[in-house]
C-alpha atoms as a PDB file:
ATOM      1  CA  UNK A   1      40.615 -12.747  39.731  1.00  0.00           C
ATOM      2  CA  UNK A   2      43.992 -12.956  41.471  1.00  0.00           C
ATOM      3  CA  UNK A   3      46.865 -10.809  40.167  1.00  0.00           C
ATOM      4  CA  UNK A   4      49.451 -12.916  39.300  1.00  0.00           C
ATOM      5  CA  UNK A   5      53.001 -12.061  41.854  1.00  0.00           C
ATOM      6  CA  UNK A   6      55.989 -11.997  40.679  1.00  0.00           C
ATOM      7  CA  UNK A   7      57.051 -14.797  42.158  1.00  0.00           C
ATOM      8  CA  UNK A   8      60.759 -15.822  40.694  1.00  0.00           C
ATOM      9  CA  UNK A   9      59.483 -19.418  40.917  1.00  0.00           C
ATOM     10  CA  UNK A  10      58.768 -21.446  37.564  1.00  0.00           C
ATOM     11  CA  UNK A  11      55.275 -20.787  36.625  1.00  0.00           C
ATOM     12  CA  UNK A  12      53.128 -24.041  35.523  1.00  0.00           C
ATOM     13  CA  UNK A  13      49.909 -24.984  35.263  1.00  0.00           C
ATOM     14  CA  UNK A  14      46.879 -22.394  35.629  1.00  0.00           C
ATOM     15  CA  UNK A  15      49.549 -19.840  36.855  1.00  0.00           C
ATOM     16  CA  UNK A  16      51.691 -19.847  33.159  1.00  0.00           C
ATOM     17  CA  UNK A  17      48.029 -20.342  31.486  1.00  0.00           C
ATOM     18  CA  UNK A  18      47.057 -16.860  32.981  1.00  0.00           C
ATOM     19  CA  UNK A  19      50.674 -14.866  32.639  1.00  0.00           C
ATOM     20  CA  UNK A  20      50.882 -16.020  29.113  1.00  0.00           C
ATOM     21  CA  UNK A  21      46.948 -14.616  28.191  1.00  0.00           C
ATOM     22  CA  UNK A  22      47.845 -11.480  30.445  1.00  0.00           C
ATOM     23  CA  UNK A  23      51.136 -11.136  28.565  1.00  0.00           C
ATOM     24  CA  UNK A  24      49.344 -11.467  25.061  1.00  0.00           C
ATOM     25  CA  UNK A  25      46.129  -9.512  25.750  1.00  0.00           C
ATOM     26  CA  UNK A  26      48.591  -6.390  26.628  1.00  0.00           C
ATOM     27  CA  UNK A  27      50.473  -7.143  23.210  1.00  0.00           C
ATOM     28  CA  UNK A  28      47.562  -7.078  21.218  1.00  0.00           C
ATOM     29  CA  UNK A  29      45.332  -4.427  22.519  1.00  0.00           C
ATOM     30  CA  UNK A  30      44.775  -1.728  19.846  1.00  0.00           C
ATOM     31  CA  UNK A  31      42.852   1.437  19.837  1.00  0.00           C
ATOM     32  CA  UNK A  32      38.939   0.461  18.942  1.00  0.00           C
ATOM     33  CA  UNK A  33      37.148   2.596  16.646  1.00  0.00           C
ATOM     34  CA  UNK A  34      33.628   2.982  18.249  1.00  0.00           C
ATOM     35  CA  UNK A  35      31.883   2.984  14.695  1.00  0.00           C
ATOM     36  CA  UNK A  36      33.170  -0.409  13.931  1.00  0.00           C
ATOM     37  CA  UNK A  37      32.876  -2.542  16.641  1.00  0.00           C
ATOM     38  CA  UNK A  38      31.542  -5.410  16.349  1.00  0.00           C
ATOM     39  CA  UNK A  39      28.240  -4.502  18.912  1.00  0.00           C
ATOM     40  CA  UNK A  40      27.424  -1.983  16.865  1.00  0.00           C
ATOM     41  CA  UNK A  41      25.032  -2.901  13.421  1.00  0.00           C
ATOM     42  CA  UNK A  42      24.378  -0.543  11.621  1.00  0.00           C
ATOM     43  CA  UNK A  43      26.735   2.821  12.123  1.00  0.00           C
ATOM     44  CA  UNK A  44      29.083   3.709  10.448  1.00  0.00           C
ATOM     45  CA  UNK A  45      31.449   6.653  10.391  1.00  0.00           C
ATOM     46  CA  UNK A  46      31.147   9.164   7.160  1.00  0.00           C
ATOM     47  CA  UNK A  47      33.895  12.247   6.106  1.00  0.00           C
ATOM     48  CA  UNK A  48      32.802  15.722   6.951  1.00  0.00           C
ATOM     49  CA  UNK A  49      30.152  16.914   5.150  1.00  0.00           C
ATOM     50  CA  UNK A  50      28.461  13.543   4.297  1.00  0.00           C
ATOM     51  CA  UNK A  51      26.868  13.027   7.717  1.00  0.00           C
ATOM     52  CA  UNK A  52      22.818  11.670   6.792  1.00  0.00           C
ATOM     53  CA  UNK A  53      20.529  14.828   7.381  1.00  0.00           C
ATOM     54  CA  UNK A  54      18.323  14.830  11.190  1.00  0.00           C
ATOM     55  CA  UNK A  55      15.225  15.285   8.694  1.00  0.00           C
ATOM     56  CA  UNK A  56      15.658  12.038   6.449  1.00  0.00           C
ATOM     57  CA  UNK A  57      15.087  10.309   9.831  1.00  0.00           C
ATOM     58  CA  UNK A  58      11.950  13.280  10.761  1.00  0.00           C
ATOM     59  CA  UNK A  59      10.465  12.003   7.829  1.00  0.00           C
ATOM     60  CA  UNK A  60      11.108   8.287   7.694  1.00  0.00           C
ATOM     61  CA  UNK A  61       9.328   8.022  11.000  1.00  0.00           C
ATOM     62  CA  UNK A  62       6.325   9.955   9.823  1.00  0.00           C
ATOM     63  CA  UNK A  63       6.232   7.315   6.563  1.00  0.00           C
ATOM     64  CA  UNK A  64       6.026   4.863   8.746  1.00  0.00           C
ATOM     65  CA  UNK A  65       3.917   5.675  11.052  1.00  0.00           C
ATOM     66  CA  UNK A  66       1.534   6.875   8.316  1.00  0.00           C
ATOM     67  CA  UNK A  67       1.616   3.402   6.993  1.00  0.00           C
ATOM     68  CA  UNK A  68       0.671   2.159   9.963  1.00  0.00           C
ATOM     69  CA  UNK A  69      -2.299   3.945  10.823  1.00  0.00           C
ATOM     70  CA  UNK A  70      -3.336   3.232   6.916  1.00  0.00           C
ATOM     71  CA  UNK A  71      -2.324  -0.851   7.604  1.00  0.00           C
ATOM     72  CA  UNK A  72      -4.540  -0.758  10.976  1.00  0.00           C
ATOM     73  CA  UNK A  73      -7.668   1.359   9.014  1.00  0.00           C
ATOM     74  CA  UNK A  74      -7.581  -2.321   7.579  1.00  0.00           C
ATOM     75  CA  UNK A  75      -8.120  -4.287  10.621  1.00  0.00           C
ATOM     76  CA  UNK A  76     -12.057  -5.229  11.292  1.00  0.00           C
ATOM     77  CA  UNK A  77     -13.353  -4.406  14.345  1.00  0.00           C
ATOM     78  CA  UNK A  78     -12.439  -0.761  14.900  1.00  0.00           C
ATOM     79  CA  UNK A  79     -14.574   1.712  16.427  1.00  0.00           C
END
């Protein structure tokens, strides 16, 4: 995309279109917290001390993976 010059010319059209979004995107742009944007589902940011324990995900994956091999005992055709 072509940097707009500063040309001391009137600016119309596409040219005053781009300055003005430039202008305003600069204006706007705040710090983003990475645990809420808008990408990002499911995380979210707790105080000190009130992070989820490593092993409440150690043991959700073995749940589920035991009720998998339990759901596919159930399929016919196994050896």
């Amino acid at each position: 995309m072509a940097e707009p010059t500063n040309d001391p010319g009137p600016r119309t059209g596409a040219h005053a279109v781009i300055a003005d979004a430039l202008a305003s995107q600069a204006a706007v742009q705040a710090p983003i917290d990475p645990a809420r944007r808008p990408d990002v589902l499911f995380r979210k940011r707790r105080p000190e001390g009130q992070q989820v324990s490593a092993w409440w995900m150690v043991g959700a994956f073995l749940a589920v993976s035991a009720v998998v091999i339990v759901l596919f005992s159930f399929v016919p055709g196994g050896a």
